[in-house]
C-alpha atoms as a PDB file:
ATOM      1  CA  UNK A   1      45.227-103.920  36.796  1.00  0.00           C
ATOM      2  CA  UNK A   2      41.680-105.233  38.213  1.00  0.00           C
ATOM      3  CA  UNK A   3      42.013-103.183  41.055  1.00  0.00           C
ATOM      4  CA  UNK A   4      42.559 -99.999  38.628  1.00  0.00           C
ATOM      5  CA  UNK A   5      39.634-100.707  37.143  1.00  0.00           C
ATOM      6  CA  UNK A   6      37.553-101.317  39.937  1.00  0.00           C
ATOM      7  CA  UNK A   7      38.306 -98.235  41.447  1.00  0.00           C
ATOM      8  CA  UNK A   8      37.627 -96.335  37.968  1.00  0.00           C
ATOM      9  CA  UNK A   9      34.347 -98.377  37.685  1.00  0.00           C
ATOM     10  CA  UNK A  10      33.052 -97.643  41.564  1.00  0.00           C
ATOM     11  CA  UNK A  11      34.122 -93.306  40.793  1.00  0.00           C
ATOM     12  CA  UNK A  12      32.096 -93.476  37.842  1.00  0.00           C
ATOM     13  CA  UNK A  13      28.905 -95.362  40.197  1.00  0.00           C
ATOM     14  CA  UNK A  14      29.588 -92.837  42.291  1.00  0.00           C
ATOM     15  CA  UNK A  15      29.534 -89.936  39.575  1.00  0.00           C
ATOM     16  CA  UNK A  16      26.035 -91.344  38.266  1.00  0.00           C
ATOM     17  CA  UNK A  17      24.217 -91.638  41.318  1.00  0.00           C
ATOM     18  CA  UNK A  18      25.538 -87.895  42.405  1.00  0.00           C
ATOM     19  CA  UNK A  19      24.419 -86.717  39.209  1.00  0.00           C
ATOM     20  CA  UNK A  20      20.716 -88.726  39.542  1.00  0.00           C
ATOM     21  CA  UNK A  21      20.164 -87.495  42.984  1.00  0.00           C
ATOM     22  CA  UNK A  22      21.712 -83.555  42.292  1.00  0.00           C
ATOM     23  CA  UNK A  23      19.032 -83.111  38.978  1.00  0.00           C
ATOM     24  CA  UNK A  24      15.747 -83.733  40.966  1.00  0.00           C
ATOM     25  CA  UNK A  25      17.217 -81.196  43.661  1.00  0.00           C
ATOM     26  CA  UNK A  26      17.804 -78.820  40.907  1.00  0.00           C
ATOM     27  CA  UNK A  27      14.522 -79.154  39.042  1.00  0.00           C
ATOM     28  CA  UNK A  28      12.683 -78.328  42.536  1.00  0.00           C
ATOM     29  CA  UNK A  29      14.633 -75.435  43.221  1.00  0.00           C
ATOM     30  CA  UNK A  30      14.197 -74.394  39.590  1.00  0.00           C
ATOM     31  CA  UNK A  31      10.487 -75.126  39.247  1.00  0.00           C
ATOM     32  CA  UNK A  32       8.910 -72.407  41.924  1.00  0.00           C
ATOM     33  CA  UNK A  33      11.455 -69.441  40.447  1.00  0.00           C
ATOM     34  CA  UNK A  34       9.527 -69.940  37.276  1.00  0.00           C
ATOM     35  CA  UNK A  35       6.346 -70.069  38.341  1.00  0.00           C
ATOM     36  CA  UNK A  36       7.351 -67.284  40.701  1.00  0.00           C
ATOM     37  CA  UNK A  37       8.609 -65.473  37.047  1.00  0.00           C
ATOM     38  CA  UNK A  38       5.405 -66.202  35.496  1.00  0.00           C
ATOM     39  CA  UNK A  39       3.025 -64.776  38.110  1.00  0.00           C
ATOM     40  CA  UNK A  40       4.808 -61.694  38.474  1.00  0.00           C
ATOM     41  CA  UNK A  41       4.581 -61.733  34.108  1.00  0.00           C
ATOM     42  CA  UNK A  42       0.800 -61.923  33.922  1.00  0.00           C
ATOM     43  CA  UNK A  43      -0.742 -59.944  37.010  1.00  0.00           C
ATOM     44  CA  UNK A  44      -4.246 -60.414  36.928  1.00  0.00           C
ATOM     45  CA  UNK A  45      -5.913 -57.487  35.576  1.00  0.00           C
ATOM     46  CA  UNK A  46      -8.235 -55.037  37.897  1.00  0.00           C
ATOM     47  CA  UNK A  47      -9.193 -52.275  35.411  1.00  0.00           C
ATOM     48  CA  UNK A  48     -12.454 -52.005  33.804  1.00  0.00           C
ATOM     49  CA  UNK A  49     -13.860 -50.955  36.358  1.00  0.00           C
ATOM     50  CA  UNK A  50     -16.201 -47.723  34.906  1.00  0.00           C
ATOM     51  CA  UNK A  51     -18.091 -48.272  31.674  1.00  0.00           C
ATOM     52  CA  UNK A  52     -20.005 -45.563  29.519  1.00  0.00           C
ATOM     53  CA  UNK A  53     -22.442 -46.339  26.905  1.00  0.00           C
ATOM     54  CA  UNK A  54     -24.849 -44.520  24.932  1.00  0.00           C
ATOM     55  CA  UNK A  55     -28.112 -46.491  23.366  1.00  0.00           C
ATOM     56  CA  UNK A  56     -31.364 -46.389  21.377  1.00  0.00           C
ATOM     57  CA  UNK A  57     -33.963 -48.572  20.932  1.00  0.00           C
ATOM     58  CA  UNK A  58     -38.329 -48.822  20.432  1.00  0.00           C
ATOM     59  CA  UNK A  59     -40.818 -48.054  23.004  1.00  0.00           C
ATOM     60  CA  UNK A  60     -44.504 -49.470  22.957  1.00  0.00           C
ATOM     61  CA  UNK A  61     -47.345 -50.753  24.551  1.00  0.00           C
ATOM     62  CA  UNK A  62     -46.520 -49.681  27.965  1.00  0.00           C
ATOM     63  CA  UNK A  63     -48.507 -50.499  31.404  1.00  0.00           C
ATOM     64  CA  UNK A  64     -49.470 -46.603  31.589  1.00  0.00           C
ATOM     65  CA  UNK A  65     -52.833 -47.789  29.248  1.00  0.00           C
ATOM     66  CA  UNK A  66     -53.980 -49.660  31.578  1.00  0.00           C
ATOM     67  CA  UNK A  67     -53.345 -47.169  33.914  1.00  0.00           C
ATOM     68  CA  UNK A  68     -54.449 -43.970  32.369  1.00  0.00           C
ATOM     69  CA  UNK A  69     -56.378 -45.111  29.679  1.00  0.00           C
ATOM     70  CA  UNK A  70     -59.978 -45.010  31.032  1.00  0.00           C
ATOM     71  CA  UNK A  71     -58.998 -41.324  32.412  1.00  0.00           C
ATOM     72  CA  UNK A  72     -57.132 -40.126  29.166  1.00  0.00           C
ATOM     73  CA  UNK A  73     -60.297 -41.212  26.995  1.00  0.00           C
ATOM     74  CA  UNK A  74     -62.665 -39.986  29.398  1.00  0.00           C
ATOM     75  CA  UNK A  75     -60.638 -36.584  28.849  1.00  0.00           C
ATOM     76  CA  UNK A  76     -60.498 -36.369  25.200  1.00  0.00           C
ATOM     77  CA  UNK A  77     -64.321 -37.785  25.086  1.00  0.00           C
ATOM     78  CA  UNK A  78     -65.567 -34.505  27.432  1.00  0.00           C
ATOM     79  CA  UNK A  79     -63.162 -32.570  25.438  1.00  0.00           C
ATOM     80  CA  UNK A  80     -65.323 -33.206  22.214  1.00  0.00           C
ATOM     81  CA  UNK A  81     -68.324 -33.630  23.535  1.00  0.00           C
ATOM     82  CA  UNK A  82     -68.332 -30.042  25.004  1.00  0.00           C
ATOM     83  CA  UNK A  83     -67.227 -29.041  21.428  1.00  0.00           C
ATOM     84  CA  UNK A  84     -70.240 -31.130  19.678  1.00  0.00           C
ATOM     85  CA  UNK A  85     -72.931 -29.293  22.525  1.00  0.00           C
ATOM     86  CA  UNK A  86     -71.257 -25.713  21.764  1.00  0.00           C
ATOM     87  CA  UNK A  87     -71.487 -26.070  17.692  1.00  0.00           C
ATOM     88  CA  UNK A  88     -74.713 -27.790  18.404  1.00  0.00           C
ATOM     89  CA  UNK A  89     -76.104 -25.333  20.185  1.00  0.00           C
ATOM     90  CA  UNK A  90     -75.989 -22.321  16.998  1.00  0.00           C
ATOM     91  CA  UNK A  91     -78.847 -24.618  15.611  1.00  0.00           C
ATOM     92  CA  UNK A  92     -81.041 -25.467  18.552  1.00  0.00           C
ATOM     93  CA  UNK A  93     -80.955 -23.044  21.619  1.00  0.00           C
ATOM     94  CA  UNK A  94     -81.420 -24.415  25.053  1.00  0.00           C
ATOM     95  CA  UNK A  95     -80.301 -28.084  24.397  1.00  0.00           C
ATOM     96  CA  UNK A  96     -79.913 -30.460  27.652  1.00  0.00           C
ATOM     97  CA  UNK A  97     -77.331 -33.485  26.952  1.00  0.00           C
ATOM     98  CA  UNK A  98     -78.743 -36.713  26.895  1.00  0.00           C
ATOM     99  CA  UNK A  99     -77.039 -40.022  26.819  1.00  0.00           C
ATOM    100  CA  UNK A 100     -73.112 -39.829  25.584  1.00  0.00           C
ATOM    101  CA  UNK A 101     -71.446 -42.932  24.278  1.00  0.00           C
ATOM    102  CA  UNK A 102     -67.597 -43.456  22.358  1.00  0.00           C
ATOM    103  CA  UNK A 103     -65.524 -46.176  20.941  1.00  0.00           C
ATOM    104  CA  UNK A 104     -61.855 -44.245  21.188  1.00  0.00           C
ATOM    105  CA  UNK A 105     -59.318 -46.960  21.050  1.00  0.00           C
ATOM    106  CA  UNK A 106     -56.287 -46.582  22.348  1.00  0.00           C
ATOM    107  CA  UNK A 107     -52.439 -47.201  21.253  1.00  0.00           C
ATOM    108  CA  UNK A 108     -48.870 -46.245  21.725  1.00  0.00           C
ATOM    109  CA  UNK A 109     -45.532 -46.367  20.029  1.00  0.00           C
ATOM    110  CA  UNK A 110     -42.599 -44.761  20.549  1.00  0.00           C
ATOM    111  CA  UNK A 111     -38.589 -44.102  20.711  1.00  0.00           C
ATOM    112  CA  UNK A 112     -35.817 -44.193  23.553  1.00  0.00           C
ATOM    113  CA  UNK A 113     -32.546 -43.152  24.508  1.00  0.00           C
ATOM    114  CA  UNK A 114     -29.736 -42.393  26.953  1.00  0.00           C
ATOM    115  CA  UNK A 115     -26.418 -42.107  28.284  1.00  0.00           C
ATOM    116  CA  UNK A 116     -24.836 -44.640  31.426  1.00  0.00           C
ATOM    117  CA  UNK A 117     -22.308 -44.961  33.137  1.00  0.00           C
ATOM    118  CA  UNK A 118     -21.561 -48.276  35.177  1.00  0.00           C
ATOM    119  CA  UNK A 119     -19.240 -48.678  38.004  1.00  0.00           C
ATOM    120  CA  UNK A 120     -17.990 -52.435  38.482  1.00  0.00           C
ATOM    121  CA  UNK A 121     -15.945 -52.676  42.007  1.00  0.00           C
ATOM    122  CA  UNK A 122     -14.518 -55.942  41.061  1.00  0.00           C
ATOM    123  CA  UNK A 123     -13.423 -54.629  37.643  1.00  0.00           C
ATOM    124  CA  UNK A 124     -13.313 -57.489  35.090  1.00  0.00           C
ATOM    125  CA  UNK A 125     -13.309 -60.261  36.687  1.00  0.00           C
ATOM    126  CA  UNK A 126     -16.367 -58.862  38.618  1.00  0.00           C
ATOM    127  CA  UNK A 127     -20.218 -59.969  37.270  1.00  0.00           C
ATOM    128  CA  UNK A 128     -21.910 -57.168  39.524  1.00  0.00           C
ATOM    129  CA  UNK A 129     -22.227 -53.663  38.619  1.00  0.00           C
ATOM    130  CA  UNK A 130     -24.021 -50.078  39.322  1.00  0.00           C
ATOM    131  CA  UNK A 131     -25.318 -47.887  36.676  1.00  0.00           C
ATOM    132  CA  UNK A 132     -26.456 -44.148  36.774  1.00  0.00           C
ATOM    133  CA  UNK A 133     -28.115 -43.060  33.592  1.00  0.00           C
ATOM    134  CA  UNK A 134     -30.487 -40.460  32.047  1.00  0.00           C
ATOM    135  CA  UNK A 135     -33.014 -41.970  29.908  1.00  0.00           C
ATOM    136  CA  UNK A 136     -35.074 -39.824  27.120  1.00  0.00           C
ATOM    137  CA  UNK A 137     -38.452 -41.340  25.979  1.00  0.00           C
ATOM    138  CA  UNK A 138     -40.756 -40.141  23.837  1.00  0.00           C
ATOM    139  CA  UNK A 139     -44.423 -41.453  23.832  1.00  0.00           C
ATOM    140  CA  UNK A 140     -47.074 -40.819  21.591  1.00  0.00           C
ATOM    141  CA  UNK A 141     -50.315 -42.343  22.576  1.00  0.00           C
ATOM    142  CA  UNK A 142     -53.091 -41.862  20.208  1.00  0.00           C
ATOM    143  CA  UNK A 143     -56.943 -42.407  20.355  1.00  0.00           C
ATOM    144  CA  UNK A 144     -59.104 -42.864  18.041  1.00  0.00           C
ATOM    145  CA  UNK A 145     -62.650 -43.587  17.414  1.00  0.00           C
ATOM    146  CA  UNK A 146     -66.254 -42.599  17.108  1.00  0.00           C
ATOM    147  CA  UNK A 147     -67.707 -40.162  19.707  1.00  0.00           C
ATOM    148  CA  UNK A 148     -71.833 -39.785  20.058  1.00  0.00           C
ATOM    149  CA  UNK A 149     -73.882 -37.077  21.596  1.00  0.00           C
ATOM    150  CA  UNK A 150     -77.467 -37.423  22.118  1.00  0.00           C
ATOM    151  CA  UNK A 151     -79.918 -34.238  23.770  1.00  0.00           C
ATOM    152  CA  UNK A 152     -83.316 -34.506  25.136  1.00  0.00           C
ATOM    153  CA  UNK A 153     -84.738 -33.273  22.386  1.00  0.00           C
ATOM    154  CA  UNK A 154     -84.052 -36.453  20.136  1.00  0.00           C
ATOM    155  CA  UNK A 155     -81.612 -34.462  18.113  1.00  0.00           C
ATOM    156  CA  UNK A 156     -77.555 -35.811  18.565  1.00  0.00           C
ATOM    157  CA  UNK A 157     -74.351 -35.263  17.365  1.00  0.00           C
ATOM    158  CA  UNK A 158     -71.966 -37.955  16.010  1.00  0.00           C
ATOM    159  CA  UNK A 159     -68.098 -37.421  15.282  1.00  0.00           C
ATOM    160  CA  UNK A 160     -65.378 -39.375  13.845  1.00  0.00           C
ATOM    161  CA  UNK A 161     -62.599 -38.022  16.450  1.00  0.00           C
ATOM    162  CA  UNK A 162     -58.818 -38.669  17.133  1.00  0.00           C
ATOM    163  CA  UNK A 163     -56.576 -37.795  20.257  1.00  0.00           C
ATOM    164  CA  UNK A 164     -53.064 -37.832  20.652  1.00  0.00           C
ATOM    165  CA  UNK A 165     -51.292 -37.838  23.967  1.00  0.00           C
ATOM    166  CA  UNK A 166     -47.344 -36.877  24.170  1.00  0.00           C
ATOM    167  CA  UNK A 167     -45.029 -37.450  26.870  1.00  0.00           C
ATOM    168  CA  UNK A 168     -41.359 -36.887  26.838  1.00  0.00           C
ATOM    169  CA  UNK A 169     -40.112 -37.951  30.119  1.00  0.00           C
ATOM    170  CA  UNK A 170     -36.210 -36.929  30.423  1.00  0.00           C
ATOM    171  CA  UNK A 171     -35.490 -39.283  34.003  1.00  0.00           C
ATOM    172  CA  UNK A 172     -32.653 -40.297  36.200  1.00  0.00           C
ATOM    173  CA  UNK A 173     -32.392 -43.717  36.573  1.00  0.00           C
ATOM    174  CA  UNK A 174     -30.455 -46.405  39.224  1.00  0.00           C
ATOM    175  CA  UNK A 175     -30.293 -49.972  38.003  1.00  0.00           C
ATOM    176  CA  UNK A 176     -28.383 -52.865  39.171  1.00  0.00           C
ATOM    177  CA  UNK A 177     -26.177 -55.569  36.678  1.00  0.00           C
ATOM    178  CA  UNK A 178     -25.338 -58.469  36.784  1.00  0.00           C
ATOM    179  CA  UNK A 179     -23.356 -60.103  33.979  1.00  0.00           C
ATOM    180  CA  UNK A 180     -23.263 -63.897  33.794  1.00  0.00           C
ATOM    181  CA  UNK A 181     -20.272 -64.596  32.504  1.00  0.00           C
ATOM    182  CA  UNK A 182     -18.018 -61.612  32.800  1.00  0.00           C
ATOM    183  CA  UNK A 183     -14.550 -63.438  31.571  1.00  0.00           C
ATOM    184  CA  UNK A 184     -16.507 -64.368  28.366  1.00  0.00           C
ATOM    185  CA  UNK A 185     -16.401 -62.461  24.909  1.00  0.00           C
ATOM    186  CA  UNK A 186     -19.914 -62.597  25.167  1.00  0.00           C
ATOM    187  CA  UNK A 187     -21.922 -62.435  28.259  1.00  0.00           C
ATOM    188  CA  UNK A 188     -25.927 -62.266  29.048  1.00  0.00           C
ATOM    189  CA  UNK A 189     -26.660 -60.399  31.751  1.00  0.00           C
ATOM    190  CA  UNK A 190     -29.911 -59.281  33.687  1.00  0.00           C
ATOM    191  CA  UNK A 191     -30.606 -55.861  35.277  1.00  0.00           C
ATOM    192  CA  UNK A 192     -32.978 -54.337  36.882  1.00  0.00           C
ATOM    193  CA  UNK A 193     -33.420 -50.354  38.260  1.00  0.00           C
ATOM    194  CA  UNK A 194     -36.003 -47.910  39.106  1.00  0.00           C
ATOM    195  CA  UNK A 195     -36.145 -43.869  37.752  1.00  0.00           C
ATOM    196  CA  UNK A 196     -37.640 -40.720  38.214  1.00  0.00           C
ATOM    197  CA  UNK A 197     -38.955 -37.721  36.072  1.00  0.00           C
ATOM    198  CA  UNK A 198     -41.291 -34.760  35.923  1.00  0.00           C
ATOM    199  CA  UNK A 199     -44.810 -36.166  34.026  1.00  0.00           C
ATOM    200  CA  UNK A 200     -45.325 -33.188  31.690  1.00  0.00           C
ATOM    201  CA  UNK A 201     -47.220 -34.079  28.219  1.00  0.00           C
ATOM    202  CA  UNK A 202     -49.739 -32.741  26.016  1.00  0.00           C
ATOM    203  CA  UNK A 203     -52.971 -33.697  24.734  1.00  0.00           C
ATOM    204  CA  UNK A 204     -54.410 -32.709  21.550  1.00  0.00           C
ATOM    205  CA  UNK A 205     -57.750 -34.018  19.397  1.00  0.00           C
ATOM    206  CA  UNK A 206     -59.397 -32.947  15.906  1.00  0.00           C
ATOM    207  CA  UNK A 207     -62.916 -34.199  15.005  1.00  0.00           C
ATOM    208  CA  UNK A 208     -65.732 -33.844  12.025  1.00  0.00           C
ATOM    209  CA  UNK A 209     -68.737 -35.149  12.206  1.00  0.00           C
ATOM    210  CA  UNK A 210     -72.181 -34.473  11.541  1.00  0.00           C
ATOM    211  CA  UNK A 211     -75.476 -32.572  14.027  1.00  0.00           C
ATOM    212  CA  UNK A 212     -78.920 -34.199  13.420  1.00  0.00           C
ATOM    213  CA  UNK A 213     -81.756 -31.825  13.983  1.00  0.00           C
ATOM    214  CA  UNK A 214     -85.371 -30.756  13.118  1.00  0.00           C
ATOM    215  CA  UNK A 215     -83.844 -28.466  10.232  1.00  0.00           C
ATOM    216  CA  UNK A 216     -81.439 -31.009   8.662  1.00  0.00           C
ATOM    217  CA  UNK A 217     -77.874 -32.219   9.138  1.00  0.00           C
ATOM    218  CA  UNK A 218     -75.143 -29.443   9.869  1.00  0.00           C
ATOM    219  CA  UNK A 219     -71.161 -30.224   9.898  1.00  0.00           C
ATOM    220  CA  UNK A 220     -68.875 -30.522  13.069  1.00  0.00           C
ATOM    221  CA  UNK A 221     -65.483 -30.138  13.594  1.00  0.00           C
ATOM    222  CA  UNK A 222     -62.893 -28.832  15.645  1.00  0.00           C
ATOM    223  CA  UNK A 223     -59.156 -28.825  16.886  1.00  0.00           C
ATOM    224  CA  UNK A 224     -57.552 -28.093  19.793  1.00  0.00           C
ATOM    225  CA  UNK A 225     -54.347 -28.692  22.084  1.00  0.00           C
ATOM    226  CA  UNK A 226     -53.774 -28.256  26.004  1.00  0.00           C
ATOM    227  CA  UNK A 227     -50.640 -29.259  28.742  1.00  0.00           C
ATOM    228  CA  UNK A 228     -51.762 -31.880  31.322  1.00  0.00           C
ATOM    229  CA  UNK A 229     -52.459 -29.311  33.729  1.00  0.00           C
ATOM    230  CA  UNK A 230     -55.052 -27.488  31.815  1.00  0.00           C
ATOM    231  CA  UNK A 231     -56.572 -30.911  31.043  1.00  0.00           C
ATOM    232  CA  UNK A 232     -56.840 -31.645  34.528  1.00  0.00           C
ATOM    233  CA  UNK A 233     -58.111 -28.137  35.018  1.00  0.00           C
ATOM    234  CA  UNK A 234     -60.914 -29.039  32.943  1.00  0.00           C
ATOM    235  CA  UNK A 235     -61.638 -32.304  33.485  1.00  0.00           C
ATOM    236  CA  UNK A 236     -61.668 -32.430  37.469  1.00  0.00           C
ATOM    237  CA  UNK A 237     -59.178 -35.651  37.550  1.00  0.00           C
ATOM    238  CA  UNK A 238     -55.916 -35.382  39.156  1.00  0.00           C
ATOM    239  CA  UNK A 239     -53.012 -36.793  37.288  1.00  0.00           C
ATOM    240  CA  UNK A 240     -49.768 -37.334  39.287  1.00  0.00           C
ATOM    241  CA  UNK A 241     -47.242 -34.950  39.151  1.00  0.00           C
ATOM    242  CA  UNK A 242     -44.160 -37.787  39.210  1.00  0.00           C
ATOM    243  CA  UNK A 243     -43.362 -40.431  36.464  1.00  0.00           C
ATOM    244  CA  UNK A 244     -42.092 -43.282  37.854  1.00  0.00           C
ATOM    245  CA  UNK A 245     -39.996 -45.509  35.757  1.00  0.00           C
ATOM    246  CA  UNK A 246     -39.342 -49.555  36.060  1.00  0.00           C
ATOM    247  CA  UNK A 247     -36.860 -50.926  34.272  1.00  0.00           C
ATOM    248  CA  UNK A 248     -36.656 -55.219  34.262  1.00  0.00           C
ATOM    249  CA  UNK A 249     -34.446 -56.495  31.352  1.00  0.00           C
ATOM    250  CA  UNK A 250     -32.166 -59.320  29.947  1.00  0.00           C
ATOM    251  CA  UNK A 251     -29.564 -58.429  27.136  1.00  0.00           C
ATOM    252  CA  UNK A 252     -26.096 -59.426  25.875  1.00  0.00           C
ATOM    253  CA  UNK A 253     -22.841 -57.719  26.331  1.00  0.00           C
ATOM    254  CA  UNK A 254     -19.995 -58.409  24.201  1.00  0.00           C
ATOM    255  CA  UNK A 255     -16.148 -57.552  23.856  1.00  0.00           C
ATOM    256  CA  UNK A 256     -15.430 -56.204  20.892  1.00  0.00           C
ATOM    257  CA  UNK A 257     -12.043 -54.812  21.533  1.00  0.00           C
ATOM    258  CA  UNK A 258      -9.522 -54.169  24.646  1.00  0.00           C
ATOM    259  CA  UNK A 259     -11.680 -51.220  25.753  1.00  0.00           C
ATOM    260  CA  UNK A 260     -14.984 -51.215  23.377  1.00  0.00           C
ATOM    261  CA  UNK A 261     -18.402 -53.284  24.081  1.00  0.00           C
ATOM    262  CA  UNK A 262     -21.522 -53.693  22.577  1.00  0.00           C
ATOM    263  CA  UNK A 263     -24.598 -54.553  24.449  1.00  0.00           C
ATOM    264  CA  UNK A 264     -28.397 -55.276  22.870  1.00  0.00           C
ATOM    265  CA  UNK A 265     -31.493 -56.137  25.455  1.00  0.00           C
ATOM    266  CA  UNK A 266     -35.081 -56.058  25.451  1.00  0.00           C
ATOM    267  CA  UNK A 267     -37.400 -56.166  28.351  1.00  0.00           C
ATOM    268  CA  UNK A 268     -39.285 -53.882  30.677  1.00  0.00           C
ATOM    269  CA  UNK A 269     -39.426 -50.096  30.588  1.00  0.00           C
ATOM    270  CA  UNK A 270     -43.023 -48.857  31.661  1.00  0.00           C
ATOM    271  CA  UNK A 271     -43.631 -50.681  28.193  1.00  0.00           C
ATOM    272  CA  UNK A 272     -41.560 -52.730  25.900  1.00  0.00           C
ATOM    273  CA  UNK A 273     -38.491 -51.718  25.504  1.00  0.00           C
ATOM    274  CA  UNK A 274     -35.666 -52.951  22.767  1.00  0.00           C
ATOM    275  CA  UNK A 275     -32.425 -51.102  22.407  1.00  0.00           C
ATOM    276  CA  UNK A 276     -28.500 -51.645  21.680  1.00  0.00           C
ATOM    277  CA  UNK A 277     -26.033 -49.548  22.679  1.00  0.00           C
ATOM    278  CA  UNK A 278     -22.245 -48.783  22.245  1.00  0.00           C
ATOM    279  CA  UNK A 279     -19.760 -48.301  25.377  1.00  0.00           C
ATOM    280  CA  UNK A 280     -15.786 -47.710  26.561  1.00  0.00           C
ATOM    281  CA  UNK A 281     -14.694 -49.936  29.435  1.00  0.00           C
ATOM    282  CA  UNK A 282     -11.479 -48.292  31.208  1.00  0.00           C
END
């Protein structure tokens, strides 16, 4: 009887420890099938990698014043000073200009637009990208002031005078992206790109005034329009026949669906530049 029972009490010992040292066997082997299961489940993702957007946004204040603005001026000043000694002239024959002075103040304001698309190599998961765009911006720059014409004969001409510059650039444009955080919902992101376009514009200017001579006071005025080449014509200045575009800017991109994003950035764009756009990631 107590050996029956020792025998039934060592098989069941035995039974335990099998059964102890079998389940940690079987949860290793089990483990890395699962994890094997799961990674073949959930590839990580390597689309995304083109992006097209469209955007619009405010242009002002750009570096071209201080580049062009003594020359534009000096333009629209001649312009209507050549006016003031031609009207003059119907009152007093033979006048020689004297001294010439102006105030025109200058300003600019104006919209922007365009179509990109971005190639990321690393799709998703990747923060750097490559964008070719083209870029429509309109610029109206306008002058504005008091222009004064003085002859040697003591009489003089004074105008109140405005000019108005217009260029509508339509470039091609490289720019470089990177995005921050490019796993997040939101990301910032900085970019920065260089473009190219065709400087064609206009320039046009209306005055009235008033001609001070020996016989009284007599009215000016006058309008007129010409393309940058006839203004250089007349003026003797060269104006470059390229517009160059910089582009320097830090914005936000955000995920607003599997395949839609948003972006909004402001910065840099021969001027101040603010604009949001909408684009499809695929």
């Amino acid at each position: 009887m107590k050996n029956n029972i020792k025998m039934k009490f060592l098989c069941v010992s035995v039974i335990a420890i099998l059964v102890f040292l079998c389940d940690p066997l079987n949860a290793q082997q089990t483990e890395p099938q699962i994890r094997g299961k799961a990674i073949l489940l959930t590839p990580e993702k390597e689309d995304g990698k083109l992006e097209i957007t469209f955007h619009y946004g405010t242009w002002s204040l750009n570096p071209i014043k201080a580049t062009f603005e003594e020359e534009l001026t000096r333009s629209l000043a001649n312009e209507i000073r050549r006016e003031i000694t031609n009207q003059a002239d119907a009152y007093t024959q033979d006048l020689v200009r004297g001294d010439f002075t102006h105030t025109l103040a200058f300003n600019a304001t104006g919209s922007h637009y365009g179509l990109e698309i971005r190639y990321f190599p690393k799709g998703r998961k990747g923060p750097f990208s490559l964008g070719f765009s083209l870029e429509k911006t309109n610029m109206t720059m306008t002058v504005a002031g008091l222009v004064n014409q003085v002859f040697t004969d003591g009489t003089y001409g004074e105008v109140d005078a405005t000019g108005t510059l217009e260029l509508k650039p339509l470039s091609t444009n490289l720019s470089f992206r990177w995005d921050m955080a490019p796993k997040w919902m939101v990301s910032p992101y900085f970019v920065f790109g260089l473009g190219i376009a065709p400087l064609n514009g206009t320039v046009s200017y209306d005055f009235t005034g008033t001609y001070y001579w020996t016989g009284g006071t007599a009215s000016l005025s006058d309008t007129g329009s010409k393309t940058f080449k006839e203004a250089e014509e007349g003026s003797g200045f060269n104006l470059p026949n390229i517009f160059i575009v910089g582009h320097v800017a830090f914005g936000l991109r955000a995920n607003i669906a599997s395949h839609f994003v948003l972006i909004a950035e402001g910065g840099f764009w021969d001027g101040i530049v603010f604009r949001g756009g909408l684009g499809v990631r695929f």
